[in-house]
N, C-alpha and C. Protein backbone atom coordinates (compact mmCIF):
# COMPACT_ATOMS: atom_id res chain seq x y z
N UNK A 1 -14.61 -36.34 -37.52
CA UNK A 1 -14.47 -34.93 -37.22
C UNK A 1 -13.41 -34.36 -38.13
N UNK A 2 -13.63 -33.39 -38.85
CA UNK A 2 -12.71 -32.65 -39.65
C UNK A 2 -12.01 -31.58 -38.98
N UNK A 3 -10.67 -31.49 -39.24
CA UNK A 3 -10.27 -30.56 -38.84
C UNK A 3 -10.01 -29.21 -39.28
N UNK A 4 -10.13 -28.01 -38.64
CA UNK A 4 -10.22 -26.44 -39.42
C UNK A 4 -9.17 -25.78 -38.67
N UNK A 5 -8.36 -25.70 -39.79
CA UNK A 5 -7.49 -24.66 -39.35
C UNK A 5 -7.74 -23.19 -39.04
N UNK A 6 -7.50 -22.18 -38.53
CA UNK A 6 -8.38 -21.11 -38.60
C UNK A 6 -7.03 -19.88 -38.19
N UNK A 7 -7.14 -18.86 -38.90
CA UNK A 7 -6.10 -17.96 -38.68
C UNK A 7 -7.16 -16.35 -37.71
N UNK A 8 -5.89 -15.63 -37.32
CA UNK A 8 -6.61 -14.23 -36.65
C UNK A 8 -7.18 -14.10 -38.36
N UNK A 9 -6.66 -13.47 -38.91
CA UNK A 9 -7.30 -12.75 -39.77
C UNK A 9 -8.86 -13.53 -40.49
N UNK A 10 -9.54 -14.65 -40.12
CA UNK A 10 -10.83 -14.91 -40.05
C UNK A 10 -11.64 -14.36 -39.20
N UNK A 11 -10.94 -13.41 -38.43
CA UNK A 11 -11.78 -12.24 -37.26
C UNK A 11 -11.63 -11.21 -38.23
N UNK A 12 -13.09 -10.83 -37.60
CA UNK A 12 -13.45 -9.75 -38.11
C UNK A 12 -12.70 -8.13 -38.14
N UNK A 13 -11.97 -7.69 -39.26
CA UNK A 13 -10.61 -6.81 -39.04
C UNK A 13 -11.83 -5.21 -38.47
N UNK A 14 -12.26 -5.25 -37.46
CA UNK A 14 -12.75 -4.08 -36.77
C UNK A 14 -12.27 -3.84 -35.39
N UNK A 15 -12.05 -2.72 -34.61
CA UNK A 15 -11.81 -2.87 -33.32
C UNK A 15 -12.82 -2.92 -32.55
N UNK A 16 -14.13 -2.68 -32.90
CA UNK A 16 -15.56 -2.88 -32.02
C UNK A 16 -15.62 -4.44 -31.91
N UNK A 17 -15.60 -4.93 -32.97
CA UNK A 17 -15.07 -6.55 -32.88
C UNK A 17 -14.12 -7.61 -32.64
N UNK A 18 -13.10 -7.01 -32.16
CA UNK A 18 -12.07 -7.59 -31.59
C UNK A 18 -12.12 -7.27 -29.95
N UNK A 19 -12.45 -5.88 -29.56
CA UNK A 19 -13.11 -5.24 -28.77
C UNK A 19 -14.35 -6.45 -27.88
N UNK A 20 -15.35 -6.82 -28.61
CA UNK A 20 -16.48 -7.74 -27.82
C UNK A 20 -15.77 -9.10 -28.14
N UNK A 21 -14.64 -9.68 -28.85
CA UNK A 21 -14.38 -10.75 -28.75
C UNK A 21 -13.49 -11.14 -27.65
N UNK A 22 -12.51 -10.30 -27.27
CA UNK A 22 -11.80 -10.32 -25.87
C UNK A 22 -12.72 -9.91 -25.07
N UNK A 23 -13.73 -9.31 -24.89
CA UNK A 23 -15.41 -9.20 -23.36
C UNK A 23 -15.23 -10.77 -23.39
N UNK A 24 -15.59 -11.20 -24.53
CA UNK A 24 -16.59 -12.67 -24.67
C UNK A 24 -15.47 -13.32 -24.07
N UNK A 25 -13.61 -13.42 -24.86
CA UNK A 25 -12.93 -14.21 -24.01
C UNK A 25 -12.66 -14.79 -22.56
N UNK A 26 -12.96 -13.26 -21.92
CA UNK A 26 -13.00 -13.07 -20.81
C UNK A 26 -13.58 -13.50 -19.82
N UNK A 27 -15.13 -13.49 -20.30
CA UNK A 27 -15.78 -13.51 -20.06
C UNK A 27 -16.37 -15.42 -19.51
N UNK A 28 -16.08 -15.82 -20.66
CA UNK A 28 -16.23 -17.73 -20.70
C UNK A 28 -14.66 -18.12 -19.74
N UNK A 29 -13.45 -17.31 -19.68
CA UNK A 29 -12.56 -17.77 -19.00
C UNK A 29 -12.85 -17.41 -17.14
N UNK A 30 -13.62 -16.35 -17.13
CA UNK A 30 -14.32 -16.05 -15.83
C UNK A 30 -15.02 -16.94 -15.37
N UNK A 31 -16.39 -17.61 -16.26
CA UNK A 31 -17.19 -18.52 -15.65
C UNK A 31 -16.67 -20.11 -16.23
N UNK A 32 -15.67 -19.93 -16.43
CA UNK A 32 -15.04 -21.76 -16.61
C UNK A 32 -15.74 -22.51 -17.32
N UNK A 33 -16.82 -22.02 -18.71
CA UNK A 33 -17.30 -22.61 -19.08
C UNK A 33 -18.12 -22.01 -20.63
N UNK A 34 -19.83 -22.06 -20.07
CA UNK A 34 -20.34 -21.42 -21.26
C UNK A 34 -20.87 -20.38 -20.57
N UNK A 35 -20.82 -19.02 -21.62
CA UNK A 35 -21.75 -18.19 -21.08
C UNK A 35 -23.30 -17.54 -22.24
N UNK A 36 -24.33 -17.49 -21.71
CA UNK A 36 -25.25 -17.49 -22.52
C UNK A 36 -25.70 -15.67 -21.65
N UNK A 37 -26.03 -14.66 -22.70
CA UNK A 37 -26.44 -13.67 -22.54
C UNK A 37 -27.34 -12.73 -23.56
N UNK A 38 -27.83 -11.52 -23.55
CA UNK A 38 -28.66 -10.87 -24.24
C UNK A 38 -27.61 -9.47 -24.45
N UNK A 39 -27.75 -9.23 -25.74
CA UNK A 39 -26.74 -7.72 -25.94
C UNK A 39 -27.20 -6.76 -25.06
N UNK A 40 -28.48 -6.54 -24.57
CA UNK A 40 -28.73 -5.47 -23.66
C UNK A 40 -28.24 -5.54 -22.68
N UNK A 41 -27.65 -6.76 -21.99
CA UNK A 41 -27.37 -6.64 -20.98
C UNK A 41 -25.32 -6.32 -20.65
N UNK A 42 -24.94 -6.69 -21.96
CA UNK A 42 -23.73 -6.75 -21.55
C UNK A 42 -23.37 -5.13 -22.52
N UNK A 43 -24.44 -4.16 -22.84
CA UNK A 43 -23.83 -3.08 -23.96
C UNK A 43 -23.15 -2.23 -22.80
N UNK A 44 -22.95 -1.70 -21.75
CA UNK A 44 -22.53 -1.21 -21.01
C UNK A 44 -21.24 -1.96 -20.52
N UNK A 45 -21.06 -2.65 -20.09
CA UNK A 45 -19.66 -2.84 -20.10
C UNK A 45 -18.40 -3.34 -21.17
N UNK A 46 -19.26 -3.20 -22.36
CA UNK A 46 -18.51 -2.87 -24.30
C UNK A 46 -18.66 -1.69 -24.53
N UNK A 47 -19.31 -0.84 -23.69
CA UNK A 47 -19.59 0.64 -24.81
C UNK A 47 -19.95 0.63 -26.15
N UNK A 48 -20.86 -0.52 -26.13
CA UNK A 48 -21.60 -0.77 -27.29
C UNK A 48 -23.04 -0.57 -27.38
N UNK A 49 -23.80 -0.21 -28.48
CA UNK A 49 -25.43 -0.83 -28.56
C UNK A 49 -26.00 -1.83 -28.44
N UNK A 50 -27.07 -2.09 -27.72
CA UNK A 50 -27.37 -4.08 -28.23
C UNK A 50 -27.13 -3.92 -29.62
N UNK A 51 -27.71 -2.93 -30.54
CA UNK A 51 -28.16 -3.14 -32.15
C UNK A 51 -26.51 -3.59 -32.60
N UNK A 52 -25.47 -2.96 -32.54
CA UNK A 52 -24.10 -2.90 -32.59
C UNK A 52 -23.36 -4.15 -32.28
N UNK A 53 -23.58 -5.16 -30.90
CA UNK A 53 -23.52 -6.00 -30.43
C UNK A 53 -23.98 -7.36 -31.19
N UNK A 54 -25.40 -7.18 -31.48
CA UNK A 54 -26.11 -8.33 -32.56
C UNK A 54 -25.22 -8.15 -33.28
N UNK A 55 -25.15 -7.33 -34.45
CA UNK A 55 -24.45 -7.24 -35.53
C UNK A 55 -23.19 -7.95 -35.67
N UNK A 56 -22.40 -7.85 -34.49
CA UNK A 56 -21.11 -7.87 -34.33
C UNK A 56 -21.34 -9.50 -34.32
N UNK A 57 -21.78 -9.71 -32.78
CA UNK A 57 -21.90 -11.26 -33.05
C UNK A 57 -22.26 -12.03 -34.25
N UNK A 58 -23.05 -11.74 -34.98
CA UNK A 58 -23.33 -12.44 -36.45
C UNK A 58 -21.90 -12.67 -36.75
N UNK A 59 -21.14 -11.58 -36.97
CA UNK A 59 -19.81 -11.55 -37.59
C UNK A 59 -19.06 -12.55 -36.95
N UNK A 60 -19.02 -12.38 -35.31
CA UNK A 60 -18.08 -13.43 -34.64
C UNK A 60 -18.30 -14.61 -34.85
N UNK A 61 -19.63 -15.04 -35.54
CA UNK A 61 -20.14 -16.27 -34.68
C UNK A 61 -19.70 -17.32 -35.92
N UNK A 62 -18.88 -18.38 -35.70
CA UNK A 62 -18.12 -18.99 -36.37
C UNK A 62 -16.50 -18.62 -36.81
N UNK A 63 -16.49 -17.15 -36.65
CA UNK A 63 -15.17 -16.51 -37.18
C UNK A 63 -14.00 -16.42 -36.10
N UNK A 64 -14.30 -16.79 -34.50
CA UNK A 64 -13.32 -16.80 -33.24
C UNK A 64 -12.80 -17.92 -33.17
N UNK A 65 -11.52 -18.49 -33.44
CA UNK A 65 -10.84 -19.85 -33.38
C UNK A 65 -10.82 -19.94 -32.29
N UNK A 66 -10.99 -19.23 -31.24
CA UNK A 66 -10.93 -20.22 -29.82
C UNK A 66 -12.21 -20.45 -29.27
N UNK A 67 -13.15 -19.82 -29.72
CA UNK A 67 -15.18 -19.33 -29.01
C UNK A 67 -16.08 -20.31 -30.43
N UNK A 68 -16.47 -20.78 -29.77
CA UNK A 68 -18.19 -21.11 -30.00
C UNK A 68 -19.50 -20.48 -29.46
N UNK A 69 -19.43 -19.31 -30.83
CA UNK A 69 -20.42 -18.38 -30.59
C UNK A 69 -21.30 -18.82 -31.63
N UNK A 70 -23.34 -19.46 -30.71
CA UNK A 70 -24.09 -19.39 -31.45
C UNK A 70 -25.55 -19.07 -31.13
N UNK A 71 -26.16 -18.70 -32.00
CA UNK A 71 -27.69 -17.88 -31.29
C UNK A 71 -28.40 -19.12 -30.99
N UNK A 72 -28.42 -18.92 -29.33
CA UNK A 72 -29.34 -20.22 -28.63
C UNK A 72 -30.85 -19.92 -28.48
N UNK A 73 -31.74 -19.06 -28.28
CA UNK A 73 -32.44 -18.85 -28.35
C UNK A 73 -33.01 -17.40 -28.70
N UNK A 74 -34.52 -16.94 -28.68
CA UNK A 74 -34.83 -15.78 -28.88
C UNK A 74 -36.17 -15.50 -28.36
N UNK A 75 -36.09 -14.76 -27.21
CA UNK A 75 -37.46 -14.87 -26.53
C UNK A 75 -36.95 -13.05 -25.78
N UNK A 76 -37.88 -12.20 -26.78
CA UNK A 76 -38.02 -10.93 -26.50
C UNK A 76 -36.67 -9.91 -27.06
N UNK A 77 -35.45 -10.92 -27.33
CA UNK A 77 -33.86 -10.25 -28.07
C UNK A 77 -33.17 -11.80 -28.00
N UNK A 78 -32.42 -12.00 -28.84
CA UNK A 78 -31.47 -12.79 -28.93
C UNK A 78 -30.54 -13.13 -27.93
N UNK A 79 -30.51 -14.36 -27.45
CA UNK A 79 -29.75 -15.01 -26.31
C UNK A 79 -28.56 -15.79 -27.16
N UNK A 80 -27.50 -15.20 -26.79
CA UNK A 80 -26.23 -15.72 -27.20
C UNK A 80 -25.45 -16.86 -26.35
N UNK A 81 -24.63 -18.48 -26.66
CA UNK A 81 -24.00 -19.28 -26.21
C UNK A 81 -22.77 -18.85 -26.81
N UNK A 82 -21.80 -18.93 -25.84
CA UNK A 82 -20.15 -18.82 -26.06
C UNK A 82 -19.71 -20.00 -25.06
N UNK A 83 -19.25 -20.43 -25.74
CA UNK A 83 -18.10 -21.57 -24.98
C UNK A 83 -16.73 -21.34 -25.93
N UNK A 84 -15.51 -21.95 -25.13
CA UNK A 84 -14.46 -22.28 -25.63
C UNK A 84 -14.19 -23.01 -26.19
N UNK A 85 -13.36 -23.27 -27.68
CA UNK A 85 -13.52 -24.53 -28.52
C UNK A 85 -12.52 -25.70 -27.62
């Protein structure tokens, strides 16, 4: 196993994206684990778009030193996995 150092500034420098990366923190520290969801469902409590949301996640996904964000499946919109590293 290699190890990766990883700094904030490998996050994405936006506040819509720092914005859904503390939801997501929150969110996996709420359910003690992983959480798997669809942007439609969580755009209302981000004040985001799903379209806005996808996007964003692309960006997060590898770039959160503490989250393991990756597209688990896709059946009708993209189903997102977040766990804590």
């Amino acid at each position: 196993m290699s190890a990766h150092v990883s700094t904030s500034s490998s996050l994405p420098d936006s506040p819509k994206a720092r914005k859904l990366a503390n939801y997501l923190r929150e969110e996996v520290a709420d359910t003690g684990g992983e959480l798997y969801f669809k942007s439609k469902f969580i755009a209302d409590d981000v004040d985001l778009s799903p379209k806005e949301i996808g996007a964003l996640m692309a960006q997060l996904e590898g770039g959160v030193p503490d989250l393991t964000i990756e597209k688990w499946s896709y059946t009708s919109a993209t189903t997102w996995r977040v766990e804590p590293r």
